[in-house]
Protein backbone atom coordinates (compact mmCIF):
# COMPACT_ATOMS: atom_id res chain seq x y z
CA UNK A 1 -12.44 -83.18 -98.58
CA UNK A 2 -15.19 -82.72 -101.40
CA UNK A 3 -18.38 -82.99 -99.88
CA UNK A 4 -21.44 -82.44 -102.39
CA UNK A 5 -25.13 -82.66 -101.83
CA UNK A 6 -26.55 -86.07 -103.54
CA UNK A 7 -28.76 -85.17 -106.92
CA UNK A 8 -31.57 -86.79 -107.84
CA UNK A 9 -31.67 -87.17 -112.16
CA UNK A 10 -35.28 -87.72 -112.31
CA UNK A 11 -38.12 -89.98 -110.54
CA UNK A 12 -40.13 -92.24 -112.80
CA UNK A 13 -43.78 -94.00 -112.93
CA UNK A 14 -44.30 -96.17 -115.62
CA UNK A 15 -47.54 -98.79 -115.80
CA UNK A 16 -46.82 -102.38 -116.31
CA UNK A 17 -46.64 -101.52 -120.27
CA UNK A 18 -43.61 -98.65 -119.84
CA UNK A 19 -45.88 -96.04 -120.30
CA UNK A 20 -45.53 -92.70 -118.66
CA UNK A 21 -47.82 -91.91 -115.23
CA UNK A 22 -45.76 -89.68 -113.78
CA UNK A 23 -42.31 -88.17 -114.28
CA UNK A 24 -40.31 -84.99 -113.36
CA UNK A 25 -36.72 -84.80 -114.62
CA UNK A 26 -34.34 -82.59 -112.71
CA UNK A 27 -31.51 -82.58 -115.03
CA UNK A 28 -30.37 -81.36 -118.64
CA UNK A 29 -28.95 -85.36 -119.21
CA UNK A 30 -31.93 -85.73 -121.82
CA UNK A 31 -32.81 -82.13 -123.66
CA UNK A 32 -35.22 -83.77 -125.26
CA UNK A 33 -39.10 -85.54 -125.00
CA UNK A 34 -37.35 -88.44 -127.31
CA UNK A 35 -34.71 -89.07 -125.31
CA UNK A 36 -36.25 -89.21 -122.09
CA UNK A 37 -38.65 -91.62 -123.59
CA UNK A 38 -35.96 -93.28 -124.85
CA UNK A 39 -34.46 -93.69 -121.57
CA UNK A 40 -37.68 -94.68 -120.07
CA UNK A 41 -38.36 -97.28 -122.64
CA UNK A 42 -34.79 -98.69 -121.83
CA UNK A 43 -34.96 -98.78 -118.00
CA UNK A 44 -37.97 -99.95 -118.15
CA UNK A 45 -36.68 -103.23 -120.77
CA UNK A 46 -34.02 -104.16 -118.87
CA UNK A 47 -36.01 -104.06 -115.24
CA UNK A 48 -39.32 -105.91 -116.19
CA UNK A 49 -38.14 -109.17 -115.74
CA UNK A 50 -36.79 -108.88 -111.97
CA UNK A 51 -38.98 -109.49 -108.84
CA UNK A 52 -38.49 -105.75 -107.36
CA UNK A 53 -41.59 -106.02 -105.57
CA UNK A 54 -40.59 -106.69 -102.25
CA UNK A 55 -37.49 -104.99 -101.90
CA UNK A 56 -36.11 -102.04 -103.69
CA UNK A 57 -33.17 -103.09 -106.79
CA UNK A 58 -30.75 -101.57 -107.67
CA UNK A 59 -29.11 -101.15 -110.99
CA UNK A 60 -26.42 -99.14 -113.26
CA UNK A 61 -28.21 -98.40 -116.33
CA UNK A 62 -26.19 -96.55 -119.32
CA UNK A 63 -24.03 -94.95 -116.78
CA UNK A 64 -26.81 -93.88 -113.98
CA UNK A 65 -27.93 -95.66 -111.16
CA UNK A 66 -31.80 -96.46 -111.35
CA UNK A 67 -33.61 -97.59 -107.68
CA UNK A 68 -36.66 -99.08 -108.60
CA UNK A 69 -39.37 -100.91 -106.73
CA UNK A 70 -42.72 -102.13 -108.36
CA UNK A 71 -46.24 -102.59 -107.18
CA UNK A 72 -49.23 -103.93 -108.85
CA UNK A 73 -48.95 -102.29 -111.94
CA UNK A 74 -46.82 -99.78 -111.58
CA UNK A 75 -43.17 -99.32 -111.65
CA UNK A 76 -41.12 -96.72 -109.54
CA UNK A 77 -38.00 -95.51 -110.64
CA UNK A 78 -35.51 -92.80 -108.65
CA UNK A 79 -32.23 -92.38 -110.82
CA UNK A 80 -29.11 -90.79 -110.04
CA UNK A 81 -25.34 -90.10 -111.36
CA UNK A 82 -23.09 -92.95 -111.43
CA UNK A 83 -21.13 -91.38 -108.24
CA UNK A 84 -24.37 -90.90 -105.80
CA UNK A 85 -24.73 -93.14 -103.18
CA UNK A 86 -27.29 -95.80 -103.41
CA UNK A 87 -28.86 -95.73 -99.94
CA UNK A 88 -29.81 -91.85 -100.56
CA UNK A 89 -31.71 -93.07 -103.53
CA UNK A 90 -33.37 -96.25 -102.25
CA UNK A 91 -34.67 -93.46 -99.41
CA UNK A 92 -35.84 -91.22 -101.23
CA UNK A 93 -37.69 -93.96 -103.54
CA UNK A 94 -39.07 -95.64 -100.81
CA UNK A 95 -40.61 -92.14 -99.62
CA UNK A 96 -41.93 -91.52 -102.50
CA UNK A 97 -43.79 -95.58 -102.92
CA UNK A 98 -44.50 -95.24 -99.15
CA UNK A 99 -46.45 -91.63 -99.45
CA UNK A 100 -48.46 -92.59 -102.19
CA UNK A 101 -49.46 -95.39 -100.68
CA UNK A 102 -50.40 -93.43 -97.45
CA UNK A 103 -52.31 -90.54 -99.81
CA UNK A 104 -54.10 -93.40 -101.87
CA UNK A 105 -54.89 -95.55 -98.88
CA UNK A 106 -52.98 -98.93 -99.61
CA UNK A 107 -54.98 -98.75 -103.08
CA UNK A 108 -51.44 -98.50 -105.06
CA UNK A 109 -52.49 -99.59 -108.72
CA UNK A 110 -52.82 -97.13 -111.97
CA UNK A 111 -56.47 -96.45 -112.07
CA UNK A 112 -56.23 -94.92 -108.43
CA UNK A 113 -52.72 -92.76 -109.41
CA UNK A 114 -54.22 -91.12 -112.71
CA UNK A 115 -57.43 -90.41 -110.63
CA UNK A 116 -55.30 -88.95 -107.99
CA UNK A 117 -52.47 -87.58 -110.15
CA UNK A 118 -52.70 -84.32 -108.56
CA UNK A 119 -51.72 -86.02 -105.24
CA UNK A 120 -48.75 -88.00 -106.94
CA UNK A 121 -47.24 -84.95 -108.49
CA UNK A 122 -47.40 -82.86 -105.12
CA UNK A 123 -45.90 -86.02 -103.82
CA UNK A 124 -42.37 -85.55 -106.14
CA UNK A 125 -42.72 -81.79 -105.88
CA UNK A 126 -42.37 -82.58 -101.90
CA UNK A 127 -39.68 -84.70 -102.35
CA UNK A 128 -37.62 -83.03 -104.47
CA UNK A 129 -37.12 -80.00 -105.93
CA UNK A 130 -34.76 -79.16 -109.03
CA UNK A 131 -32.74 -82.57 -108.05
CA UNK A 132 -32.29 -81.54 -104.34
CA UNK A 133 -33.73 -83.93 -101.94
CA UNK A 134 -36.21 -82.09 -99.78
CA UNK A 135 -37.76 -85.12 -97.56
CA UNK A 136 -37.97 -88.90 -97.53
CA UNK A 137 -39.73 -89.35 -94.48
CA UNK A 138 -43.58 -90.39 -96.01
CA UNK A 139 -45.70 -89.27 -92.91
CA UNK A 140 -44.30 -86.09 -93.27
CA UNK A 141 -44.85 -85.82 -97.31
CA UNK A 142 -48.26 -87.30 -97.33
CA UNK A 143 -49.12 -85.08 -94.39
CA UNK A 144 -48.22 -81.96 -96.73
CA UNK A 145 -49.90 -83.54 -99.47
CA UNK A 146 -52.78 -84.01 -97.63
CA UNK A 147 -53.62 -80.46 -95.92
CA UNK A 148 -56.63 -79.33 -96.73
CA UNK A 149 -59.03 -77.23 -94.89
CA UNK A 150 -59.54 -77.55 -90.81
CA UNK A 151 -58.10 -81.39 -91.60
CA UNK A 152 -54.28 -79.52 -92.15
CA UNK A 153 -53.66 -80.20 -88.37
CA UNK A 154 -54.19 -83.84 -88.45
CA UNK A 155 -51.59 -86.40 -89.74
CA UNK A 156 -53.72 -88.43 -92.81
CA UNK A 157 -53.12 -91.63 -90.62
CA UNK A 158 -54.81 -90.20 -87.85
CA UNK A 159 -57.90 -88.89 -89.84
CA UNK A 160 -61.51 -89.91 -88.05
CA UNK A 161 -63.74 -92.50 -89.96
CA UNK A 162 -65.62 -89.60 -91.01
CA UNK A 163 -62.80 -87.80 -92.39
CA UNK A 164 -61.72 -90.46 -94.63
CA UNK A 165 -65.51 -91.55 -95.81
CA UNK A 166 -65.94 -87.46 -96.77
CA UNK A 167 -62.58 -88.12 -98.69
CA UNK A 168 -63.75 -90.71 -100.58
CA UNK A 169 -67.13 -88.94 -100.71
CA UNK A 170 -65.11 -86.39 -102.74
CA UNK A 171 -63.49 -88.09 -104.85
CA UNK A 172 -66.70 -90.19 -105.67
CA UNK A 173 -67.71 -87.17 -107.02
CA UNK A 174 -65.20 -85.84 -108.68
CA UNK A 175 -64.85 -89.37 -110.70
CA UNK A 176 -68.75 -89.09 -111.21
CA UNK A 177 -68.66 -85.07 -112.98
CA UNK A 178 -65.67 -85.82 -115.47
């Protein structure tokens, strides 16, 4: 019996234009910036007429399989080799949509990401690592996102009032010094 561990080919967020907000590619598929734009542009054609807002789609896209999921103005994409299972992918997608929403409070749209990239790219780096799934369970990856300080013992949906207004509080004025 072959048994292999499932890959992840890269995880994608593009605004509601296909532009880039975040990507990480874990695999030598596309050696180059063109044609992983390329491939972006194309996945991102073919998906922006569906309803994947709700539920997670799925789709075989010149010969990988893309999981993607949309929200406001953003579009999630986790894509994988023609032979990896589906349900692994739509998991580890919905980890990723579910722990960004977590780190950004509910407040999923592209001003909030590219104010908080830092947050979204320690999200994938959580997730996965050179392809390899690491976790999918969101608590847990926004949690490890989120340490920082005496607050790295407490889960970010269990954080005090307080906690969460001297969150914002920071990033108030972080926004207000650029």
């Amino acid at each position: 019996m072959d048994v292999s561990t499932p890959l992840v080919k890269n995880v994608i967020l593009l605004d509601s234009e296909g532009k880039r907000v975040a990507v990480k590619y874990f695999s030598d598929d596309w050696p180059s910036l063109s044609a992983k734009l390329a491939f972006e542009k194309s996945i991102f054609t073919k998906t922006q007429r569906t309803s994947a807002r709700t539920e997670a789609e799925i789709g075989l896209f010149d010969g990988y399989i893309v999981v993607y999921k949309f929200i406001s103005d953003l579009h999630f994409y986790v894509t994988g080799g023609e032979d990896e299972n589906e349900l692994i992918l739509a998991t580890v997608l919905q980890g990723f949509f579910d722990a960004v929403g977590l780190l950004l409070r509910n407040n999923v749209e592209k001003k909030s990401v590219l104010e908080n990239l830092d947050l979204v790219l320690l999200c994938l780096d959580e997730i996965v690592d050179g392809g390899i799934i690491l976790e999918t369970d969101a608590e847990v990856i926004a949690g490890r996102v989120a340490m920082r300080g005496a607050d790295a013992d407490v889960p970010l949906s269990e954080q005090t009032i307080s906690q969460a207004l001297a969150t914002a509080r920071e990033h108030l004025a972080r926004s207000l010094l650029k």
